[in-house]
Each structure stands twice: as structure tokens, then as C-alpha cells.
C-alpha atoms as a PDB file:
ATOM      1  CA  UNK A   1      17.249  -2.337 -12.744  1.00  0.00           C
ATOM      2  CA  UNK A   2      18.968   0.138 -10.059  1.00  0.00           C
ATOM      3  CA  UNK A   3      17.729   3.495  -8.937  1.00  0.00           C
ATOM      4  CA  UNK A   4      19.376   6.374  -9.406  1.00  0.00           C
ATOM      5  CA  UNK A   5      20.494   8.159  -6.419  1.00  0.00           C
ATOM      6  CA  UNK A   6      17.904  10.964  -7.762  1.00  0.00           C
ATOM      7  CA  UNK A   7      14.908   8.135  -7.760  1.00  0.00           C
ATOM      8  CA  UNK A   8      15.948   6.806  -4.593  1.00  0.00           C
ATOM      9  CA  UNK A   9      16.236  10.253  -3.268  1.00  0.00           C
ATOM     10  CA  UNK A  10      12.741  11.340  -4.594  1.00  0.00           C
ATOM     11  CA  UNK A  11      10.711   8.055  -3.381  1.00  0.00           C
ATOM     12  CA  UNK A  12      12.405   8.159   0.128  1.00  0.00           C
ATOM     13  CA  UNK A  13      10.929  11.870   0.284  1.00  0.00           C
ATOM     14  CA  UNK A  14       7.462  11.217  -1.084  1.00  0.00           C
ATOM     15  CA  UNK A  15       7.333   8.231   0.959  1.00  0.00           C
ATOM     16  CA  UNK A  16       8.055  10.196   4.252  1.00  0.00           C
ATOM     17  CA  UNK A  17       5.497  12.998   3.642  1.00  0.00           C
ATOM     18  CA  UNK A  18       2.804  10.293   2.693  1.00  0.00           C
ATOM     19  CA  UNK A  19       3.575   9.033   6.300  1.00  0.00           C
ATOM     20  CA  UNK A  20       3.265  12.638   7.825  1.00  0.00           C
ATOM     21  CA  UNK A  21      -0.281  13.186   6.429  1.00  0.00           C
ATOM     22  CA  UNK A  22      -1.159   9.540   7.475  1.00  0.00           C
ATOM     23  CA  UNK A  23      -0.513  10.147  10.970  1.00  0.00           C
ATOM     24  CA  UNK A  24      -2.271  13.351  10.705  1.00  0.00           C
ATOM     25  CA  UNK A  25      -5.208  11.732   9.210  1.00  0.00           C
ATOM     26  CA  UNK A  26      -4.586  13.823   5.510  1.00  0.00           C
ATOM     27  CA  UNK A  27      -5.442  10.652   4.136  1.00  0.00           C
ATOM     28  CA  UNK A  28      -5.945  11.911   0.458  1.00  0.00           C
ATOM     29  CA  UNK A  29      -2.589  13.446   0.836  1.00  0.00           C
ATOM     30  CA  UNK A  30      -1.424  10.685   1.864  1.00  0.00           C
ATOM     31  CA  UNK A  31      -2.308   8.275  -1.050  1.00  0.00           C
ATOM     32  CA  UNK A  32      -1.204  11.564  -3.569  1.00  0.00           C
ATOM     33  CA  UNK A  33       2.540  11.343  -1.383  1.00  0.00           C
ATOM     34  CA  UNK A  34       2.545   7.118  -1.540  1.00  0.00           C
ATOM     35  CA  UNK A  35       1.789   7.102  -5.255  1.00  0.00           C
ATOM     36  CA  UNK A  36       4.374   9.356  -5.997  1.00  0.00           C
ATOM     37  CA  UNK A  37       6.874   7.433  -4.176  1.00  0.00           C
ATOM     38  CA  UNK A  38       5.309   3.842  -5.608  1.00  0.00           C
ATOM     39  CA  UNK A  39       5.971   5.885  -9.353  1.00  0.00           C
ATOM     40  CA  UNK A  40       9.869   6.565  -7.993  1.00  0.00           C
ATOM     41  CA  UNK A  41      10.391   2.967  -6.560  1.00  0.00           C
ATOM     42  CA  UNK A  42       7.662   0.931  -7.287  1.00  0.00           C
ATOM     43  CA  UNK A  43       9.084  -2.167  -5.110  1.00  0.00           C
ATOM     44  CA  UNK A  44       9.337   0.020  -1.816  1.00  0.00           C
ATOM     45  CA  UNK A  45       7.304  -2.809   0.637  1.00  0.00           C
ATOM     46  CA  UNK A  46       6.156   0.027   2.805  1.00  0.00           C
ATOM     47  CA  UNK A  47       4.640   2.210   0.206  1.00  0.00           C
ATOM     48  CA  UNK A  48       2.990  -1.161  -1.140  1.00  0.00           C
ATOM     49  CA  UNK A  49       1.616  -1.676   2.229  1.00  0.00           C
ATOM     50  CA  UNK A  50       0.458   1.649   3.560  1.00  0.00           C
ATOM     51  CA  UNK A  51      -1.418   2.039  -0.129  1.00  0.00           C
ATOM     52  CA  UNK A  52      -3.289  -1.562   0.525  1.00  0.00           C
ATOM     53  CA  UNK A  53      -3.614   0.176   4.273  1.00  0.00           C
ATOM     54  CA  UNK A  54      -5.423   2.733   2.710  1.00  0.00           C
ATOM     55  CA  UNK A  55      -7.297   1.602  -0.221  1.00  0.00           C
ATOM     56  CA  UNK A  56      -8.647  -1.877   1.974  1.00  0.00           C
ATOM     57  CA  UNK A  57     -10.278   0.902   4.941  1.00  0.00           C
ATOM     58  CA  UNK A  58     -11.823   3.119   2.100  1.00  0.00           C
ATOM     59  CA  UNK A  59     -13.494  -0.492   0.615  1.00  0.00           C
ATOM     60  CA  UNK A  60     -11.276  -0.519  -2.254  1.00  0.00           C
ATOM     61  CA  UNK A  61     -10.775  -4.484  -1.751  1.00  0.00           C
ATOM     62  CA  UNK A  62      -8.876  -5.362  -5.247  1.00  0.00           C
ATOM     63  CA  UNK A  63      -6.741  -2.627  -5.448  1.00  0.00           C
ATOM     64  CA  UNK A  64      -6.056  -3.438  -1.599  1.00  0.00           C
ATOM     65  CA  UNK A  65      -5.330  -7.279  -2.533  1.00  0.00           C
ATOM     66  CA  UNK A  66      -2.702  -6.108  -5.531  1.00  0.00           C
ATOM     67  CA  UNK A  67      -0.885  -3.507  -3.725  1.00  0.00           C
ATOM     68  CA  UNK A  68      -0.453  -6.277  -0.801  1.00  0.00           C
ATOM     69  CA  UNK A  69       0.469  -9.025  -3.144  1.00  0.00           C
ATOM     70  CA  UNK A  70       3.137  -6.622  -4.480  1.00  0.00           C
ATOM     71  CA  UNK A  71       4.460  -5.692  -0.989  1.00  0.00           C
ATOM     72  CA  UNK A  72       4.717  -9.519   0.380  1.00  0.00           C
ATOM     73  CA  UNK A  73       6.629 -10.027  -2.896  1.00  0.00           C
ATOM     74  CA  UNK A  74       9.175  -7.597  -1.618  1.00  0.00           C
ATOM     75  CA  UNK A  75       9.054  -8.338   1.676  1.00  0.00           C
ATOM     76  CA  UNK A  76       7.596 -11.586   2.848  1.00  0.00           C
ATOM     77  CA  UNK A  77       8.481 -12.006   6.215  1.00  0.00           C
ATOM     78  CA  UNK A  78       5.465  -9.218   6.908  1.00  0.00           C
ATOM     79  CA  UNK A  79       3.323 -10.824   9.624  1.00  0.00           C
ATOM     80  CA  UNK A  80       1.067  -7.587   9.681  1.00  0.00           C
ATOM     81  CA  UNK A  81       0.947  -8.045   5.515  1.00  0.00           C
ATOM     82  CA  UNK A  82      -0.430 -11.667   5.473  1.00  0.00           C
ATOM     83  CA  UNK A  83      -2.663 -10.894   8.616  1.00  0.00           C
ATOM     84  CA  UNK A  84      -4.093  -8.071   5.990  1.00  0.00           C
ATOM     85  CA  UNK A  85      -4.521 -10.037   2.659  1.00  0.00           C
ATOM     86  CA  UNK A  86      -6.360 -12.744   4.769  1.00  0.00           C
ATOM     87  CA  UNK A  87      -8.664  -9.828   6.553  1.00  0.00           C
ATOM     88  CA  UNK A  88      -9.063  -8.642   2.281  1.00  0.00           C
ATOM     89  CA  UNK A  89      -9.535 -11.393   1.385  1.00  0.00           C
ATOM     90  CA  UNK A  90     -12.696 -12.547   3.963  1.00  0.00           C
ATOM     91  CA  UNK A  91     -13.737  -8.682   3.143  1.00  0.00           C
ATOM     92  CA  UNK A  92     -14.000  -9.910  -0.856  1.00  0.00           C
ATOM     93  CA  UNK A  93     -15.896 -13.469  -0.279  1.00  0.00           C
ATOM     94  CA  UNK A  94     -18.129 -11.777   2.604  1.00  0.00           C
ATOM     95  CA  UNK A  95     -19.116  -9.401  -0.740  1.00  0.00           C
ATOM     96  CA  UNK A  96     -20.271 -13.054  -2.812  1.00  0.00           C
ATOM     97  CA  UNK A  97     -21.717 -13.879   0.044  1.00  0.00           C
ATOM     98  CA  UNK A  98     -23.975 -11.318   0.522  1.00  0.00           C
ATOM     99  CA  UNK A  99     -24.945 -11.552  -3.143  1.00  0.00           C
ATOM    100  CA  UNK A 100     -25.898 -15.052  -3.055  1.00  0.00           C
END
């Protein structure tokens, strides 16, 4: 499936202002700005990785692990990506471990 110009267009700016209120530390604007350019381009490997940025600091682990998953699909030559689903994924067994 191909975006329309419009789509394109529309993720490109959502995706931009989500990285304007991440730098300024707006971080709920932020993930408002990234999932409204993830709705216009849902395979944008940025987007996918500055959400599993996001979600994995706030403790949100699985949402984290998918939305990384998703953006080494798109983009797998992402050192920082892998480096970040292994860090997720020692975050998620360090949680069984502390229940055992």
C-alpha cells in the first residue's frame, strides 16, 4: 500500500512536532504528536522508535518491546534499536525476577 502525498505530508508533520516537544521535554505532547504520525504512516522507523523511547522510560515495558519490534522490522540496521530491545528486554525478566 502507498501513501498519499496528503498521508505522507501529515505523518512527516506530526512526526516533526512530536520531536519538538521531545527535545523540550513536552513528553505527553510528544507521544499525542508520534501517535498521530504512527496513525498517518504506521511503518515510519523513527516514530516506532521514539514511541518505544518513550513508553520503555515511563515503565511501559510491552508496549516498549512492540513498538521496537515494529521499528527494527522497518529498519534493521538500528544499532541504538537492538541495544534498546535487549535493555527491555533485561527490564521485563528483572520484573520475574523480582517476583520469584
Amino acid at each position: 500500500m502507498t501513501m498519499s502525498n496528503e498521508h505522507y505530508r501529515m505523518a512527516e508533520l506530526h512526526r516533526e512536532r512530536g520531536k519538538r516537544c521531545y527535545e523540550a521535554g513536552e513528553i505527553k505532547e510528544a507521544v499525542q504528536e508520534f501517535t498521530e504520525a504512527y496513525k498517518f504512516d504506521p511503518r515510519d522507523a523513527e516514530v516506532l522508535y521514539k514511541l518505544a523511547e518513550i513508553y520503555g522510560a515511563a515503565g511501559f515495558i510491552d508496549p516498549a518491546v512492540d513498538f521496537i519490534q515494529k521499528s527494527l522490522r522497518e529498519n534493521y540496521m538500528n544499532i541504538d534499536g537492538w541495544i534498546m530491545l535487549a535493555n527491555l528486554y533485561a527490564q521485563k525478566g528483572g520484573a520475574y525476577l523480582d517476583l520469584a
